[in-house]
Protein backbone atom coordinates (compact mmCIF):
# COMPACT_ATOMS: atom_id res chain seq x y z
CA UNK A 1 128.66 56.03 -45.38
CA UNK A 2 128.65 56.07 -41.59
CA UNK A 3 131.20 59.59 -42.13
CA UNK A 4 128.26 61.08 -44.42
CA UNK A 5 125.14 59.61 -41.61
CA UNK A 6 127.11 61.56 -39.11
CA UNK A 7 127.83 64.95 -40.36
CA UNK A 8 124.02 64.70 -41.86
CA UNK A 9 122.76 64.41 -38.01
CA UNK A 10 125.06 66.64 -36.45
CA UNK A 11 123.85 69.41 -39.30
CA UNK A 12 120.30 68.17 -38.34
CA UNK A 13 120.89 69.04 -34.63
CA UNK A 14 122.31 72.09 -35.41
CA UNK A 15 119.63 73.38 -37.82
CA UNK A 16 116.84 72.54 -34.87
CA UNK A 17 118.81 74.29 -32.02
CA UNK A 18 119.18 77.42 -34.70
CA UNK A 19 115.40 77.31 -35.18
CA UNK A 20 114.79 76.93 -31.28
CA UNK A 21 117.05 79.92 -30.38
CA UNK A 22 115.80 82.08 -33.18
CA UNK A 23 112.39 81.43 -31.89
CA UNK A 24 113.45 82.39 -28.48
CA UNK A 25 115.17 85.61 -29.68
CA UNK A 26 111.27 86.48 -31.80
CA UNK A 27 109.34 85.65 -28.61
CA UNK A 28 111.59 87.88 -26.44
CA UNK A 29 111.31 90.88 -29.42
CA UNK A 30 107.36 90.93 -28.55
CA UNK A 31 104.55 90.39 -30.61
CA UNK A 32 104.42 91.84 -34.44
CA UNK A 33 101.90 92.33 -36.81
CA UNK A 34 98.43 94.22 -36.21
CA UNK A 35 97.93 95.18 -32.78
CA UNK A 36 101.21 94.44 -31.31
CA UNK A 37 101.49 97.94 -29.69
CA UNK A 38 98.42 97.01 -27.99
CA UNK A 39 99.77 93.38 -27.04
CA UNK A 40 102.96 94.77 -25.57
CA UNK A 41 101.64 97.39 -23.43
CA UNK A 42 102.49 96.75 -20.23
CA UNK A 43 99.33 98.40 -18.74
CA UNK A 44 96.45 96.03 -16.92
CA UNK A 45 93.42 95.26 -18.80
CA UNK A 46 90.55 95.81 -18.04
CA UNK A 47 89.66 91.90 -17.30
CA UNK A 48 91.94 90.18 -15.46
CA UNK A 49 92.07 86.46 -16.70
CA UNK A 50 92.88 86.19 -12.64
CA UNK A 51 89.63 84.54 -11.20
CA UNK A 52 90.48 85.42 -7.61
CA UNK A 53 90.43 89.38 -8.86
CA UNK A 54 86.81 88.55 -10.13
CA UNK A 55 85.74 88.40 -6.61
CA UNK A 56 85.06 91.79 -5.03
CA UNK A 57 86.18 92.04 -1.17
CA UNK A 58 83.84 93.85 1.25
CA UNK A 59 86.37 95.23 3.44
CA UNK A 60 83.90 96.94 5.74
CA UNK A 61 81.90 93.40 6.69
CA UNK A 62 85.03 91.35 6.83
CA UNK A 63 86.29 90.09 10.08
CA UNK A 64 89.56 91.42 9.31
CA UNK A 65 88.61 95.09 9.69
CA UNK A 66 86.99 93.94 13.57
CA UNK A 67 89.98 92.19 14.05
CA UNK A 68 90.69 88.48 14.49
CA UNK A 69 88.13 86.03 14.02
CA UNK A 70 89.05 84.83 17.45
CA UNK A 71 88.36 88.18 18.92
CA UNK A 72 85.22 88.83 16.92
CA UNK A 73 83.86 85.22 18.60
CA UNK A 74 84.81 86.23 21.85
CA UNK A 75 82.83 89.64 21.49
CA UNK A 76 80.10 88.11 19.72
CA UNK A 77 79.22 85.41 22.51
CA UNK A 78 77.63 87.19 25.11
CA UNK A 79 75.70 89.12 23.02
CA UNK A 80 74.79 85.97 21.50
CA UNK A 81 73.59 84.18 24.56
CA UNK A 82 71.73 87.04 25.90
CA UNK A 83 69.20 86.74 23.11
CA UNK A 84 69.07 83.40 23.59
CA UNK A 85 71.14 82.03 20.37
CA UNK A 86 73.69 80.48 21.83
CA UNK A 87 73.16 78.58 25.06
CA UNK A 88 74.69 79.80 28.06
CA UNK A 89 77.82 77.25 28.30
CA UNK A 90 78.45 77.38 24.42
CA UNK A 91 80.88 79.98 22.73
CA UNK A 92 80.16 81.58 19.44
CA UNK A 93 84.21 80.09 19.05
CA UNK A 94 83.05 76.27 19.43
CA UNK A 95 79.67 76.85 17.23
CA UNK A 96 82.03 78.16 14.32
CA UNK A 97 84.54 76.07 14.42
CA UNK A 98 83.44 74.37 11.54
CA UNK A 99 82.56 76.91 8.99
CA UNK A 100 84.70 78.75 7.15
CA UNK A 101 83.18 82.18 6.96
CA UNK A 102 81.56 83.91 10.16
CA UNK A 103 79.13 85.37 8.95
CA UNK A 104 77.71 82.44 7.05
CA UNK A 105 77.75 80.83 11.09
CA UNK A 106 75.90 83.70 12.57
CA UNK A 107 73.29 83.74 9.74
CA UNK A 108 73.06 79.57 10.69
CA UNK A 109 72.54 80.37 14.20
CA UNK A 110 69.99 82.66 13.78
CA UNK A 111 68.21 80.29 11.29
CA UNK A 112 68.21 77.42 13.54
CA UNK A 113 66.86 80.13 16.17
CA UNK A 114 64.27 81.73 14.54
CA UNK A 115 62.88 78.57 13.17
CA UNK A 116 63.34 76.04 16.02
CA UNK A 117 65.67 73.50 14.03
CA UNK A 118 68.63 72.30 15.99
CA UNK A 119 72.01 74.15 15.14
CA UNK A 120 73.56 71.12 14.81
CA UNK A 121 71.46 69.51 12.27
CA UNK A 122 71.47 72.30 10.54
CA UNK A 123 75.63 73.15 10.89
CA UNK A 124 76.10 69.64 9.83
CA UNK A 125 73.95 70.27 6.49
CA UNK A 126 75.45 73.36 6.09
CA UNK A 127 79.16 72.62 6.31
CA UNK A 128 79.19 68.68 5.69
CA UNK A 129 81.39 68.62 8.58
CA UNK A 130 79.91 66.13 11.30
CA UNK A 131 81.32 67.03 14.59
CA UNK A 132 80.69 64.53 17.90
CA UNK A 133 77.21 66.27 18.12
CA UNK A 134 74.66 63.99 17.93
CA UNK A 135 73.05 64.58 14.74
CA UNK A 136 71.37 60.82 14.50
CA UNK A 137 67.40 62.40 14.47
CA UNK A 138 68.03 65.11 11.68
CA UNK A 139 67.84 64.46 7.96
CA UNK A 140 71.07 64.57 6.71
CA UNK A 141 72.26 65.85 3.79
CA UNK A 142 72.67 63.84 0.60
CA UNK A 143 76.50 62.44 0.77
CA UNK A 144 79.11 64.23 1.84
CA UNK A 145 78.38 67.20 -0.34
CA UNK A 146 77.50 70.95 1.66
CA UNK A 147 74.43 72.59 0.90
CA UNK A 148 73.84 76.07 1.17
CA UNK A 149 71.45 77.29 3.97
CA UNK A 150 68.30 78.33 2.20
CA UNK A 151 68.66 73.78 1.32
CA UNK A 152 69.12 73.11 4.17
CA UNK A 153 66.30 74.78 5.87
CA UNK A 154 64.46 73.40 3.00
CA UNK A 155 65.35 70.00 3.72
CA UNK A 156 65.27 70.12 7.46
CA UNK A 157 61.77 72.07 7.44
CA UNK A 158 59.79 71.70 4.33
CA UNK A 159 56.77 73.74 5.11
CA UNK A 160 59.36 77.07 5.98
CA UNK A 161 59.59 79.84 3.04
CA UNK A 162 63.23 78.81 3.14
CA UNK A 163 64.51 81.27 0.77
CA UNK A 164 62.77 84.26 3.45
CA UNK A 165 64.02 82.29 6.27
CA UNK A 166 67.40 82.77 4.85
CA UNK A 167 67.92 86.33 4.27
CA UNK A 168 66.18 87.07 7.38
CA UNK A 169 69.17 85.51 9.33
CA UNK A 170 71.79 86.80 6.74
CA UNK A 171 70.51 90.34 7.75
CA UNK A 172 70.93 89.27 11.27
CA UNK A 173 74.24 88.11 10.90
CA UNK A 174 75.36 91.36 9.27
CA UNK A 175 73.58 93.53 12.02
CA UNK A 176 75.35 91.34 14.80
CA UNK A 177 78.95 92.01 12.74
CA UNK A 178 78.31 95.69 12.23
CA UNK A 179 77.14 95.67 15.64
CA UNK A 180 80.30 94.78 17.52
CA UNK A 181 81.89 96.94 14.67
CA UNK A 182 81.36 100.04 15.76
């Protein structure tokens, strides 16, 4: 009995590695049936299940054709200061510390500019990150959660055509990028 168990699981084992390998032998053959040529074409489609490819790259806006971020700051700060943006002891380096993308810092500076509202408040709504800046009289934003700047100029200054305010300053920011750009 325990002979006939045996030899009944070892041919059990056996069978399922068979199947397994045959499988594996099929899947490395390529797809059959209709539209297998098709499937096995080696060629790119024409949508990339990639979601990073779904996201077309500006090359001549980025900071990457200018140069290093760093370098864009430093070239961006004087101009800054001159028209009164930045203050006179603050770097466009320090003011963008926190954000990730330049140009969404420039169009925040020129937002809080144009419309009186204190950069910080309105960095802190912006990017959820709180530096040591004093941001105790500005309404902050709900939890911990970033808003985007048309929001927060909403939130900070109700009585603003926010969404106006907003692409006003993202124009500004380009022109200030394109500016030191050549």
């Amino acid at each position: 009995m325990k002979k006939t168990l045996f030899v009944s699981a070892v041919l059990l084992f056996s069978f399922s590695i068979s199947l397994t390998l045959g499988a594996e032998q099929a899947v490395a053959q390529g797809p059959a049936g209709v539209g297998a040529s098709g499937a096995a074409d080696n060629s790119p489609s024409l949508h990339s299940l990639n979601p990073i490819k779904w996201v077309k790259k500006d090359s001549r806006n980025s900071t990457d054709a200018l140069g290093s971020r760093s370098e864009v700051e430093k070239k961006l700060t004087p101009s800054l200061q001159a028209h009164g943006i930045l203050a006179a002891n603050a770097t466009a380096t320090d003011a963008c510390a926190s954000f990730t993308a330049l140009d969404e810092c420039l169009a925040t500076l020129h937002a809080s500019h144009n419309l009186g509202i204190d950069f910080n408040c309105l960095r802190a709504n912006v990017t959820a990150v709180h530096t040591s800046a004093d941001v105790s009289g500005c309404k902050v934003a709900d939890g911990e959660k970033a808003q985007g700047l048309n929001k927060a100029i909403h939130q900070l200054k109700p009585d603003v055509n926010a969404k106006h305010a907003t692409k006003d300053a993202e124009q500004q920011a380009k022109a200030d990028l394109q500016g030191i750009g050549g």
